[in-house]
N, C-alpha and C. Protein backbone atom coordinates (compact mmCIF):
# COMPACT_ATOMS: atom_id res chain seq x y z
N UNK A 1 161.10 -10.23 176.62
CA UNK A 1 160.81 -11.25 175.63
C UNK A 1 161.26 -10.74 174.27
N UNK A 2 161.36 -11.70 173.41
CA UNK A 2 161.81 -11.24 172.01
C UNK A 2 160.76 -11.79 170.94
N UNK A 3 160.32 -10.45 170.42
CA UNK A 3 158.82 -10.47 169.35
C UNK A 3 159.58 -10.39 168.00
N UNK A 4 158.82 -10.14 167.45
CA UNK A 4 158.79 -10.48 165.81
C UNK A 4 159.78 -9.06 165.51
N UNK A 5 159.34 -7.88 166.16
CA UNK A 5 159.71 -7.06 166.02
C UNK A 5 160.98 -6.67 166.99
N UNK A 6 161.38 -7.56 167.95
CA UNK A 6 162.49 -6.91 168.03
C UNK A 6 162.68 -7.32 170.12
N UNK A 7 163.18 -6.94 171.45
CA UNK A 7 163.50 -7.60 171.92
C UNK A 7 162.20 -6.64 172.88
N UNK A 8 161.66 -6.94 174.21
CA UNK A 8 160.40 -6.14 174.75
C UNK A 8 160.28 -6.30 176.46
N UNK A 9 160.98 -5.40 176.71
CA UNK A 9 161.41 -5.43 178.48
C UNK A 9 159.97 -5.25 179.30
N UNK A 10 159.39 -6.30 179.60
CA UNK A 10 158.76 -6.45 180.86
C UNK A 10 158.69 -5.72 181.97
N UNK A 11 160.10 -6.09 182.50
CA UNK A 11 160.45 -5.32 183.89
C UNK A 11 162.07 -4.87 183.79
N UNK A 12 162.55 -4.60 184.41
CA UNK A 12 163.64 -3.85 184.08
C UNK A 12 164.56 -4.22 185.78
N UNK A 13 165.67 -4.34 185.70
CA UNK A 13 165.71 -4.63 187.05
C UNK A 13 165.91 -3.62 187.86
N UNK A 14 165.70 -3.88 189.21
CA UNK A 14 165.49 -2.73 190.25
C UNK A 14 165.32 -3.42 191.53
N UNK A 15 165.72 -2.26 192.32
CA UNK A 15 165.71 -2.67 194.03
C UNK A 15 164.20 -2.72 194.47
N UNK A 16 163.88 -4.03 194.95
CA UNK A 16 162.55 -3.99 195.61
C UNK A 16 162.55 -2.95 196.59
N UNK A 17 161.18 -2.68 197.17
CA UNK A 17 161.24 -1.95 198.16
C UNK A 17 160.65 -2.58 199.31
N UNK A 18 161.88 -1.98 200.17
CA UNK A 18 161.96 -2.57 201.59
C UNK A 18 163.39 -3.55 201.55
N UNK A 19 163.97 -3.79 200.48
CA UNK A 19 164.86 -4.72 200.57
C UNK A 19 166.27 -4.32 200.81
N UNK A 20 166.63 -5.13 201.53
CA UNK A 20 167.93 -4.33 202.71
C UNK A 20 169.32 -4.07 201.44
N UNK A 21 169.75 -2.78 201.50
CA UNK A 21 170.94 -2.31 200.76
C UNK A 21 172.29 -2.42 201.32
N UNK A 22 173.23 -3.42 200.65
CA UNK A 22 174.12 -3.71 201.12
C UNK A 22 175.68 -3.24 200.43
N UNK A 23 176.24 -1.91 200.92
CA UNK A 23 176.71 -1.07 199.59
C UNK A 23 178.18 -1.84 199.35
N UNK A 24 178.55 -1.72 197.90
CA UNK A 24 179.91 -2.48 197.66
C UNK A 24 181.26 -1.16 198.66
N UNK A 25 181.71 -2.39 198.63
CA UNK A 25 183.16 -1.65 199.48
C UNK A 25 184.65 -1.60 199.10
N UNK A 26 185.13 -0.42 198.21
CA UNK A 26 186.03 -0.35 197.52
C UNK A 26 187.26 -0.84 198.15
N UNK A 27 188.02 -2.04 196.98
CA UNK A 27 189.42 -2.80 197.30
C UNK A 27 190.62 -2.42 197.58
N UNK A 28 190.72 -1.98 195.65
CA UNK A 28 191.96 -1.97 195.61
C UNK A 28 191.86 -0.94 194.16
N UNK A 29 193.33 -0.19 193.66
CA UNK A 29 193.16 -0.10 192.57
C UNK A 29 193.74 -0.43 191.66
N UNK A 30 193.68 -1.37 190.40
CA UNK A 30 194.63 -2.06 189.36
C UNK A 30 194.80 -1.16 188.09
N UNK A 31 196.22 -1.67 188.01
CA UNK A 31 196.91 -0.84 186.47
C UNK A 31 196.97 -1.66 185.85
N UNK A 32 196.97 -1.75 184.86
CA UNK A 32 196.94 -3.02 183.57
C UNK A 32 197.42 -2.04 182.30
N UNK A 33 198.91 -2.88 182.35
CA UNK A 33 199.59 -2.08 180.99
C UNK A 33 198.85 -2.78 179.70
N UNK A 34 198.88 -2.03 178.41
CA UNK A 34 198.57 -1.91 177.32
C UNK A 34 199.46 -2.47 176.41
N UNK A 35 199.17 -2.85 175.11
CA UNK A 35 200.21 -3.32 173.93
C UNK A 35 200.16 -2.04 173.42
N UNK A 36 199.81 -1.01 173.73
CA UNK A 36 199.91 0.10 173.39
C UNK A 36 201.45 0.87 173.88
N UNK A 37 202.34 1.05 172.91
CA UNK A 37 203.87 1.74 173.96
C UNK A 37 204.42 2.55 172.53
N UNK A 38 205.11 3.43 173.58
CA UNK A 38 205.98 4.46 172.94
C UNK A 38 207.15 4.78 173.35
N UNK A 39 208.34 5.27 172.63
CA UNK A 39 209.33 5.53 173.19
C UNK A 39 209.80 7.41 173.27
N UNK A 40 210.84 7.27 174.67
CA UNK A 40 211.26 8.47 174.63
C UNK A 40 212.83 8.14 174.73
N UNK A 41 213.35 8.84 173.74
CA UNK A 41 214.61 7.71 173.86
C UNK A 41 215.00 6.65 173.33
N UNK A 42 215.45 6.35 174.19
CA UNK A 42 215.75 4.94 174.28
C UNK A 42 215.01 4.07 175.71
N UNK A 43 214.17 4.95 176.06
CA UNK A 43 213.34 4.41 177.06
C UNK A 43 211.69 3.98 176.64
N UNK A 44 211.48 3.04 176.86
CA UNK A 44 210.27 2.20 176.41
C UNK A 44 208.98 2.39 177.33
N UNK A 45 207.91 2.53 177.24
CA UNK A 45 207.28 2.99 177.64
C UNK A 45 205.70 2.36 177.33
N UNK A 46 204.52 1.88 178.06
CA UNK A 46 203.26 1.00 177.93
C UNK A 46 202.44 2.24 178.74
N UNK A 47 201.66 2.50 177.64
CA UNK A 47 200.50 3.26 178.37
C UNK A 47 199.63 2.45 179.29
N UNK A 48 198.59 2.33 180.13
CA UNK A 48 198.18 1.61 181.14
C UNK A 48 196.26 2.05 181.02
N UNK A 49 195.97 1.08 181.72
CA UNK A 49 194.48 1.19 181.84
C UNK A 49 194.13 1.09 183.66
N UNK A 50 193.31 2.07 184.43
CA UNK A 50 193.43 1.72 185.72
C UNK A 50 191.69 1.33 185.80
N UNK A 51 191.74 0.92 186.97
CA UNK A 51 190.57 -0.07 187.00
C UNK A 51 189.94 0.55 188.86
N UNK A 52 188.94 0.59 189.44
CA UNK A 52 188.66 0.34 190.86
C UNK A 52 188.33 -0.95 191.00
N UNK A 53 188.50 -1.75 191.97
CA UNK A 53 187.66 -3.07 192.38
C UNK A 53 187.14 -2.62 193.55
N UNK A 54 185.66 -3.42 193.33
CA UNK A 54 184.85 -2.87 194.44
C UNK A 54 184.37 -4.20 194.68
N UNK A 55 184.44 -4.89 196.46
CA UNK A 55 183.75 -6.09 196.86
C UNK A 55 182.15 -5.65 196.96
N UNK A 56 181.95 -6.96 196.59
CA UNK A 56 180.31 -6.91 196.75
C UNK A 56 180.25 -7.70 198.19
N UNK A 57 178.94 -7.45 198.65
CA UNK A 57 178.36 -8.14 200.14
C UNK A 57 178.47 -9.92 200.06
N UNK A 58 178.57 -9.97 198.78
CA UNK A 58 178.25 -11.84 198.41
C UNK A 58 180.13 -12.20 198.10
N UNK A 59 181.24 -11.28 198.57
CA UNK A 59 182.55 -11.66 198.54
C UNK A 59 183.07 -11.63 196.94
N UNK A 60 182.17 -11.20 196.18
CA UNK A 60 182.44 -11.28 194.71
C UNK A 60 182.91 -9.95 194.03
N UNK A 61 184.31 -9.63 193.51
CA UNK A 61 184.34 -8.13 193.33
C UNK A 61 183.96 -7.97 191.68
N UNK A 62 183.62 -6.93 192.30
CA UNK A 62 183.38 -5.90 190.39
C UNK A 62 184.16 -4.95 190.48
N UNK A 63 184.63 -4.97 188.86
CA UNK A 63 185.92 -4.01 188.36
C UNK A 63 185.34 -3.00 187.55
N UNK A 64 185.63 -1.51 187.91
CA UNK A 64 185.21 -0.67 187.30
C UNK A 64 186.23 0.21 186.84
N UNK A 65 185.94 0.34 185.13
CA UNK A 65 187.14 0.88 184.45
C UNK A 65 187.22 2.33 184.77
N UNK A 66 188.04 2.94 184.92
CA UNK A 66 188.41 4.44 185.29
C UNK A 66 189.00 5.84 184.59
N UNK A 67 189.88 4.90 183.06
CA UNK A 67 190.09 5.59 182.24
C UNK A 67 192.09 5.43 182.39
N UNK A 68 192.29 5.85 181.55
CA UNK A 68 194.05 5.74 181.17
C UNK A 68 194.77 5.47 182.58
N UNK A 69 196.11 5.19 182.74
CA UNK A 69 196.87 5.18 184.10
C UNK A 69 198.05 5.96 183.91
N UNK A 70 198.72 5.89 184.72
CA UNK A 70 200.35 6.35 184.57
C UNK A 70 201.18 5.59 183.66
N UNK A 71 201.53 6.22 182.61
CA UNK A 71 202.62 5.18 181.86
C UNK A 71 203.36 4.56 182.84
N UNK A 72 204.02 3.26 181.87
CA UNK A 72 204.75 2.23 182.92
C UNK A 72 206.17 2.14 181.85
N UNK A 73 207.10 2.16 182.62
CA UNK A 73 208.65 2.20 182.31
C UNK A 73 208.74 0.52 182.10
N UNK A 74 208.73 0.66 180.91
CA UNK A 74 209.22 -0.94 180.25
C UNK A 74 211.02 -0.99 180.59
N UNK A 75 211.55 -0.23 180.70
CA UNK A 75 213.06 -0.44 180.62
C UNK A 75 213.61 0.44 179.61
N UNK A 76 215.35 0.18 179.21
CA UNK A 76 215.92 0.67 177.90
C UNK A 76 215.44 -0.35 177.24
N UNK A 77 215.61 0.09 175.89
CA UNK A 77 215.27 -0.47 174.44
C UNK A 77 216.24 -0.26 173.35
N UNK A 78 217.18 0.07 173.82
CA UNK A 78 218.55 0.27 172.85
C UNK A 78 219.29 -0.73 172.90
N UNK A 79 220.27 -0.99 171.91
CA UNK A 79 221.66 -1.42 172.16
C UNK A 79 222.53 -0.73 171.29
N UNK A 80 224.06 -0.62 171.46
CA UNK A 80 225.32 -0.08 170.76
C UNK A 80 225.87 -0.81 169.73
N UNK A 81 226.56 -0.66 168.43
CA UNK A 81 226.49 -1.18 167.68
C UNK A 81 227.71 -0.52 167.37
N UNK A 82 228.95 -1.19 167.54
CA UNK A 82 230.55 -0.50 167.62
C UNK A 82 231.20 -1.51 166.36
N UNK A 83 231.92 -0.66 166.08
CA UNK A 83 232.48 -1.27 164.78
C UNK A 83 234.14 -2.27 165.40
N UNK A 84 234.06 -3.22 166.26
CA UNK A 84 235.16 -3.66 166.80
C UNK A 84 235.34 -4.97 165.48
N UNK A 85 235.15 -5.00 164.51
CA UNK A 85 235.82 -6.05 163.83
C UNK A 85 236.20 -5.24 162.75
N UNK A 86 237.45 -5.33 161.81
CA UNK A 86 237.81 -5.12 161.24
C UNK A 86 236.70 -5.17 159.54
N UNK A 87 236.15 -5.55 159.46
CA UNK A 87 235.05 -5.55 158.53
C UNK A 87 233.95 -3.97 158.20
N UNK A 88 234.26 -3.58 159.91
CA UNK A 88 233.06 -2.75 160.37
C UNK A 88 233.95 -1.50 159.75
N UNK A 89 234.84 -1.27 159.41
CA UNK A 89 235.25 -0.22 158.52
C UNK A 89 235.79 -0.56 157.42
N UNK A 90 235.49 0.65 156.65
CA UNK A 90 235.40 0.90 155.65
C UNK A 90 236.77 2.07 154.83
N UNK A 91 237.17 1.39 153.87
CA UNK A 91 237.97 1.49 153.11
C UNK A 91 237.50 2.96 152.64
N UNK A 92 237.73 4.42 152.52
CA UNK A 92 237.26 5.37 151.60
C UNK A 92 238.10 6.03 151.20
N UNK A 93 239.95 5.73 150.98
CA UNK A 93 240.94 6.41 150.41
C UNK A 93 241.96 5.84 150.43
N UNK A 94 242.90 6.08 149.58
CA UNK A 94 244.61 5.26 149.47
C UNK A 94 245.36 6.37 148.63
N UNK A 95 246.19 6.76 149.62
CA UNK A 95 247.60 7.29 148.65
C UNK A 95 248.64 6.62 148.69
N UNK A 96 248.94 6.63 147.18
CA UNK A 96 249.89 5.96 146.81
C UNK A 96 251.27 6.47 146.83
N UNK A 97 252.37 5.87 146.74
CA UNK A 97 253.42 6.28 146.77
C UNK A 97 253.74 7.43 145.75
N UNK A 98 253.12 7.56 144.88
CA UNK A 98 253.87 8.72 143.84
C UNK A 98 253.17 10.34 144.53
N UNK A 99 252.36 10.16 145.87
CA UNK A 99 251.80 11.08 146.38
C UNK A 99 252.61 11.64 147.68
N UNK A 100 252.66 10.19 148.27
CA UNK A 100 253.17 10.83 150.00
C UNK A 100 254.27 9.38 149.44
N UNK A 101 255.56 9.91 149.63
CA UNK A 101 256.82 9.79 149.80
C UNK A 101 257.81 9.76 150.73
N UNK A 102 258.82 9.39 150.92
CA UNK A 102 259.82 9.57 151.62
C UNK A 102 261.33 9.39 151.34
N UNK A 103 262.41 9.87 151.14
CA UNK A 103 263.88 9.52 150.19
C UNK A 103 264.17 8.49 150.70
N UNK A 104 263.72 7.47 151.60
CA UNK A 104 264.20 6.29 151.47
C UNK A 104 263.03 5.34 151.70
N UNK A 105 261.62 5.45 151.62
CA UNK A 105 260.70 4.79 151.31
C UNK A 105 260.15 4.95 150.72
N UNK A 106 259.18 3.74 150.52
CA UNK A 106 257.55 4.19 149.49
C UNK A 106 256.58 3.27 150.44
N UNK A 107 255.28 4.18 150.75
CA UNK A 107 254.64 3.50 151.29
C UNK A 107 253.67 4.42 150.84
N UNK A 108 251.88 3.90 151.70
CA UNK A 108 250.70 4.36 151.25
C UNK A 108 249.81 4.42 152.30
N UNK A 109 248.90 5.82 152.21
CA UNK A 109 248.11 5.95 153.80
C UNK A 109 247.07 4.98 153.07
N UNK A 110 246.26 4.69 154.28
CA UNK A 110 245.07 3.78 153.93
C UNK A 110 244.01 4.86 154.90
N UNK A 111 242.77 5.17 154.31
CA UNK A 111 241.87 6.01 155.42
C UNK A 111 240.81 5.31 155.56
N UNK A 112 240.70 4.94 156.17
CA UNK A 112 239.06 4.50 156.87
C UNK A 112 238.02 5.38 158.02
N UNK A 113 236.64 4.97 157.40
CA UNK A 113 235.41 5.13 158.48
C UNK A 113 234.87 4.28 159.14
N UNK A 114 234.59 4.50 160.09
CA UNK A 114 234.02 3.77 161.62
C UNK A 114 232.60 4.47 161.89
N UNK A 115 231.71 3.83 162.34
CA UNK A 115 230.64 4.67 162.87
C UNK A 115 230.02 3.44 164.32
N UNK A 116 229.84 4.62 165.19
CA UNK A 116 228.99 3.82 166.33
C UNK A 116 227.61 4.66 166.07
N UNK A 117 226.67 3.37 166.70
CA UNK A 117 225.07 3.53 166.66
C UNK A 117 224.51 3.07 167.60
N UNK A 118 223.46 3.73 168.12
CA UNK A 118 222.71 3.31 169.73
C UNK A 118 221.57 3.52 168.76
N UNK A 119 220.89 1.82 168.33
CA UNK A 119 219.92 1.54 167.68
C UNK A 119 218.32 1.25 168.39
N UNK A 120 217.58 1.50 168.65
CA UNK A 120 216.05 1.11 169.06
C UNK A 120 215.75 -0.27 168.67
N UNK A 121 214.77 -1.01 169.66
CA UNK A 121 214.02 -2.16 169.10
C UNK A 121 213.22 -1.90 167.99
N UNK A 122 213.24 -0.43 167.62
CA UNK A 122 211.99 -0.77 166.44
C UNK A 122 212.62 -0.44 165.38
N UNK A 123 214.02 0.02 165.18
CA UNK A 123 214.89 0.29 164.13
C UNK A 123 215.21 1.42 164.01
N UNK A 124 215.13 2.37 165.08
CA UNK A 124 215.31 3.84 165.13
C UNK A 124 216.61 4.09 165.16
N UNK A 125 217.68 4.59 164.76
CA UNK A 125 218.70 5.20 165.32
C UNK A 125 218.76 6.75 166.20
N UNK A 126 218.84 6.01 167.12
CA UNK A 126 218.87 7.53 168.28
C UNK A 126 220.37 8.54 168.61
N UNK A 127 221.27 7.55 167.97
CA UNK A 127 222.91 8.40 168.19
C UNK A 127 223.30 7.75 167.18
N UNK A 128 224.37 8.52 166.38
CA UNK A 128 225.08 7.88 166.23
C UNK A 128 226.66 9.22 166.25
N UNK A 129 227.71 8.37 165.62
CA UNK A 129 229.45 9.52 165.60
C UNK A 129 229.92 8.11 164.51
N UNK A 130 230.94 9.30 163.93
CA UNK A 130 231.34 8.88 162.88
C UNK A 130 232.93 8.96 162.96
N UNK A 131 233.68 8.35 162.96
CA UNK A 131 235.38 8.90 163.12
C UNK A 131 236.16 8.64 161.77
N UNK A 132 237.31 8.54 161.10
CA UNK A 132 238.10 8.66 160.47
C UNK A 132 239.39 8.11 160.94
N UNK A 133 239.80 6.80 160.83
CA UNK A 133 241.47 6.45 161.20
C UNK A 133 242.49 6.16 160.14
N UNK A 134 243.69 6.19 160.38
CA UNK A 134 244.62 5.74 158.99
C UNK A 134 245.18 5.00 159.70
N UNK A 135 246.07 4.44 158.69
CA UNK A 135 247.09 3.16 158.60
C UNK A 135 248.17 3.80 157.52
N UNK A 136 249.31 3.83 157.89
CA UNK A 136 250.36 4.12 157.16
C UNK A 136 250.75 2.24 156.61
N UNK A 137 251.39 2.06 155.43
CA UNK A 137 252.20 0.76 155.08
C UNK A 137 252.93 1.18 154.41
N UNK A 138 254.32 0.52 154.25
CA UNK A 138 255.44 0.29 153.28
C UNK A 138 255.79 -0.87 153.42
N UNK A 139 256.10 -1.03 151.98
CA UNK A 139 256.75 -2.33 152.09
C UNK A 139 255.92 -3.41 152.28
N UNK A 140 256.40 -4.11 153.13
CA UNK A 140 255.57 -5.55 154.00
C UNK A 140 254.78 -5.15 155.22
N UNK A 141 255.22 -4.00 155.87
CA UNK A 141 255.13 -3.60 157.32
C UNK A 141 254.06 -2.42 157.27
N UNK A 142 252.63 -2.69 157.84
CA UNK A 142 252.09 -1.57 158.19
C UNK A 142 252.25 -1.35 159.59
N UNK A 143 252.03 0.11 159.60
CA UNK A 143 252.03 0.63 160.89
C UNK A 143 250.68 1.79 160.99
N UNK A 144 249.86 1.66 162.54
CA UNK A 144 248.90 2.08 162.80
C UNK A 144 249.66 3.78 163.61
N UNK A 145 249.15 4.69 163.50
CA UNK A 145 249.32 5.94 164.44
C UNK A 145 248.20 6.67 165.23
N UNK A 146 248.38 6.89 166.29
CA UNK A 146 247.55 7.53 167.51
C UNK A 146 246.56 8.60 166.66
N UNK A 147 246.82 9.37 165.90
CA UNK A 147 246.54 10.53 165.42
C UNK A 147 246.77 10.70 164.35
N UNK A 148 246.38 11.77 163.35
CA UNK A 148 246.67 11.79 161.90
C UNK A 148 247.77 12.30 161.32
N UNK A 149 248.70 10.99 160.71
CA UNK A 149 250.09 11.62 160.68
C UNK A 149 250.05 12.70 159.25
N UNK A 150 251.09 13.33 159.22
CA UNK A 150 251.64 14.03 157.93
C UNK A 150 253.10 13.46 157.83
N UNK A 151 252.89 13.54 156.18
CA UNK A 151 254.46 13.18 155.79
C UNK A 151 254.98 14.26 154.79
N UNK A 152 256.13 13.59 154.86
CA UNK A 152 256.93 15.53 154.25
C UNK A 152 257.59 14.66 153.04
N UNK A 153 257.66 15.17 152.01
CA UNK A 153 258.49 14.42 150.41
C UNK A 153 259.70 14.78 150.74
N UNK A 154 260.47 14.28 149.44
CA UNK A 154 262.00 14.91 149.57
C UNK A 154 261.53 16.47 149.37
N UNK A 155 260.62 17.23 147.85
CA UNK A 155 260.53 18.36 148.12
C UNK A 155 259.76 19.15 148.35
N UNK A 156 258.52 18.57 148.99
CA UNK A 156 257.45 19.79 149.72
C UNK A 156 256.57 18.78 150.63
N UNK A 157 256.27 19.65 151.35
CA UNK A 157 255.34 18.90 152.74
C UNK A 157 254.07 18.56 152.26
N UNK A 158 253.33 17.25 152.46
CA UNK A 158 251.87 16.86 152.21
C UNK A 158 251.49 16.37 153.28
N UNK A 159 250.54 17.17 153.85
CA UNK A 159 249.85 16.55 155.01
C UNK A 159 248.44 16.48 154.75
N UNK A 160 247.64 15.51 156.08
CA UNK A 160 246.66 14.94 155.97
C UNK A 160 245.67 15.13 156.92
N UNK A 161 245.21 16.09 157.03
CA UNK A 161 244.39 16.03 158.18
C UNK A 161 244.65 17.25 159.25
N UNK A 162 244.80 16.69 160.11
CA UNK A 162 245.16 17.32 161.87
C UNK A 162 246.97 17.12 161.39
N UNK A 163 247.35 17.32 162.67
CA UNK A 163 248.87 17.33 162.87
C UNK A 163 249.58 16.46 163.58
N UNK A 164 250.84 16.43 164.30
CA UNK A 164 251.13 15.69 164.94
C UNK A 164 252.55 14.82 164.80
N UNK A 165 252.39 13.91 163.71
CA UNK A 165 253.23 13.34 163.63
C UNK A 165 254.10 13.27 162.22
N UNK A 166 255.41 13.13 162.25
CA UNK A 166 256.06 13.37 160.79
C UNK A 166 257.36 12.06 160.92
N UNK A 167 257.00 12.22 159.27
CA UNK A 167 257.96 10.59 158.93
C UNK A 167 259.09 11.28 158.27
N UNK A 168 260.22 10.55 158.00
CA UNK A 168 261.57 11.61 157.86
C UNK A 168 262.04 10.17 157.42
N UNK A 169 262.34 9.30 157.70
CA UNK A 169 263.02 8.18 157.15
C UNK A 169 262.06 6.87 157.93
N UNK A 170 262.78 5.71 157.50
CA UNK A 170 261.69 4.45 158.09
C UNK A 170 262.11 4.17 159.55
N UNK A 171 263.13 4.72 159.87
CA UNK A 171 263.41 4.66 161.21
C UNK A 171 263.74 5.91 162.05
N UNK A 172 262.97 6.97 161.68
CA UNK A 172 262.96 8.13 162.41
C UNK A 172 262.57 7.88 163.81
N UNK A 173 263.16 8.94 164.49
CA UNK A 173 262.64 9.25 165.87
C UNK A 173 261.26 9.61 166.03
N UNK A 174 260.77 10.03 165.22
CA UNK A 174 259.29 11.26 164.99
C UNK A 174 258.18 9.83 165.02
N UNK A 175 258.70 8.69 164.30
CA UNK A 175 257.87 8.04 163.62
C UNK A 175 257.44 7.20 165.28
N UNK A 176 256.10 7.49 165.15
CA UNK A 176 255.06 6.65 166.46
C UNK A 176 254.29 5.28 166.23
N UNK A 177 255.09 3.73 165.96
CA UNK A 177 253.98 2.79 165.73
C UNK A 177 253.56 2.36 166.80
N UNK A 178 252.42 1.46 166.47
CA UNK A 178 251.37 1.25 167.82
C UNK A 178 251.62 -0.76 166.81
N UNK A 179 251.75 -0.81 165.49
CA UNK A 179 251.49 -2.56 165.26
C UNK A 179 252.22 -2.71 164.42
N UNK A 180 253.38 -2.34 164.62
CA UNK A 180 254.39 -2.78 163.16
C UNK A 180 254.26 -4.23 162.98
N UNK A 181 254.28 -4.70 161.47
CA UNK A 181 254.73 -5.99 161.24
C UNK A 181 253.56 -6.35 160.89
N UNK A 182 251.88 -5.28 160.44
CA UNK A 182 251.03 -5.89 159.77
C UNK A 182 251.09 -6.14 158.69
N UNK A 183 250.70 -6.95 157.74
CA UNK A 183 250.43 -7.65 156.71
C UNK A 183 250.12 -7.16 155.40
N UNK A 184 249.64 -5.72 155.25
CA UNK A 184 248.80 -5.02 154.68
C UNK A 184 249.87 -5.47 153.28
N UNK A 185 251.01 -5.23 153.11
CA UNK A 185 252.22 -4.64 152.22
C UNK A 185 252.05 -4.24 151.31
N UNK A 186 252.21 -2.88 151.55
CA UNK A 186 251.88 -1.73 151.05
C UNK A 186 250.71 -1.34 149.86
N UNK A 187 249.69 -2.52 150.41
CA UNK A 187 248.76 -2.21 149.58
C UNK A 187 247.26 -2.28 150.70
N UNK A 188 246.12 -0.88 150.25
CA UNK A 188 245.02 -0.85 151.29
C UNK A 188 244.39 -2.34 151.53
N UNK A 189 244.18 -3.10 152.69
CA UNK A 189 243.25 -4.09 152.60
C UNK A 189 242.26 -3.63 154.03
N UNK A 190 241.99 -4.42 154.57
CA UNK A 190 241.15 -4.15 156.09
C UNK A 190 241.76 -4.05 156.95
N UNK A 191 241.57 -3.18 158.14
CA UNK A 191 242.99 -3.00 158.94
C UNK A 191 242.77 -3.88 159.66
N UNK A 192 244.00 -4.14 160.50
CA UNK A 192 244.21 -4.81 161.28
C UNK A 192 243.52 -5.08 163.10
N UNK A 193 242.99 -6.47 163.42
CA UNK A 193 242.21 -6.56 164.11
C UNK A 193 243.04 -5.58 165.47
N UNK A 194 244.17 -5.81 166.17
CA UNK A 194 244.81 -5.56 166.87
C UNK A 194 244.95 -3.73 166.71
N UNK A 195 244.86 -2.88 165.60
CA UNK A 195 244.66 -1.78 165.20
C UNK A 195 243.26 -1.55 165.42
N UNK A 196 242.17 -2.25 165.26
CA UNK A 196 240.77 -1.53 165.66
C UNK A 196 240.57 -1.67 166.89
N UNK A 197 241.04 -2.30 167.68
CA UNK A 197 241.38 -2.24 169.02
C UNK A 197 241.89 -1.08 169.63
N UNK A 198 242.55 -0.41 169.31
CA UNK A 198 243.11 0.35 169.85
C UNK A 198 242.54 1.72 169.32
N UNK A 199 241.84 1.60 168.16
CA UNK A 199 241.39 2.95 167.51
C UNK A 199 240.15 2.90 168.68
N UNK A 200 239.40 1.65 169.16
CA UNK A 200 238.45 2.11 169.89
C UNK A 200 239.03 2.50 170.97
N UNK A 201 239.67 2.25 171.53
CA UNK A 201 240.02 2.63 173.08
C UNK A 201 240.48 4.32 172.97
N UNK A 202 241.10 4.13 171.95
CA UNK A 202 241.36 5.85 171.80
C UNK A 202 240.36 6.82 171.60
N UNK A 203 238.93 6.52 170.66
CA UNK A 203 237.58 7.21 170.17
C UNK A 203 236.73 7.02 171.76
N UNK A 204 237.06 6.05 172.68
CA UNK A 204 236.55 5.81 173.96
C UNK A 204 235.10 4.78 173.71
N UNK A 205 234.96 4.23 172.67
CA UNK A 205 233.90 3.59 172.07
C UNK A 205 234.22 1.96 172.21
């Protein structure tokens, strides 16, 4: 009953005596994932709650909590984030003709950065790589190269990077294009879609 002062147990419940005991008989056992999750990785992850069910004699079960479960593998939670449009790099150098030369051209490297990212649902970056490509142009005509060319002046060598390739006139043997006839003329703009194409296939990205 409930007094002035507060609530006042009578009887309390309990097994009569003599009265037949009919013991519950354990089911099954349930996991019940949590809004509770964490990642390892790029792998997602729901901590869990496990439970016993136990039938009662009257076909009615009761669930008894047990304490934490086995984490549960939500899946990946990443995606890649590749710079395949020409936008996705970035302009960070231009030499001009009074730098890298040639006795019968003038043209200008263009250098750009690229970066790939394997981003998290919750905004994590878990990888990323960063590369560096050029674009040679003269004239009207850019041209893309496999690797980082060097060019040689009429009187001393300026190179750029790694090694590989060398320009000697506009129609040298040495000279390696992959997109002649881009647009750039001879001034840095965004490279060419058909050029980031191929820079990925080469970075393997």
């Amino acid at each position: 009953i409930t007094t002035p002062k507060g609530r006042y147990d009578l009887k309390v419940a309990e097994v009569l005596p003599g009265t037949e005991q009919h013991p519950y008989v354990f089911d099954r056992n349930i996991i019940v994932p949590t809004s509770n999750v964490f990642y390892e990785g790029c792998t997602k992850y729901a901590r869990t709650e496990q439970s016993e069910v136990w039938k009662r004699p009257v076909g009615t079960e009761y669930v008894r909590g047990v304490g934490p479960g086995p984490h549960q593998n939500m899946g990946h939670a990443c995606t890649v984030e590749r710079p395949t449009q020409p936008q996705h790099w970035t302009l960070i150098a231009h030499r001009g003709a009074a730098e890298y030369y040639d006795p019968s051209i003038s043209f200008r490297v263009c250098e750009y950065s690229g970066s790939l990212r394997t981003v998290r649902e919750d905004g994590v970056v878990v990888a990323s790589a960063a590369a560096t490509k050029f674009e040679a142009a003269h004239d009207a005509t850019a041209i893309s190269y496999l690797g980082t060319p060097q060019y040689y002046s009429a009187s001393a060598p300026y190179g750029i990077g790694g090694a590989g390739l060398f320009i000697t006139s506009a129609y040298s043997p040495h000279q390696t294009p992959f997109f002649p006839g881009a647009p750039n003329g001879g001034a840095c703009g965004a490279p060419q879609q058909a050029t980031v194409t191929t820079w990925l296939g080469q970075l393997g990205w």
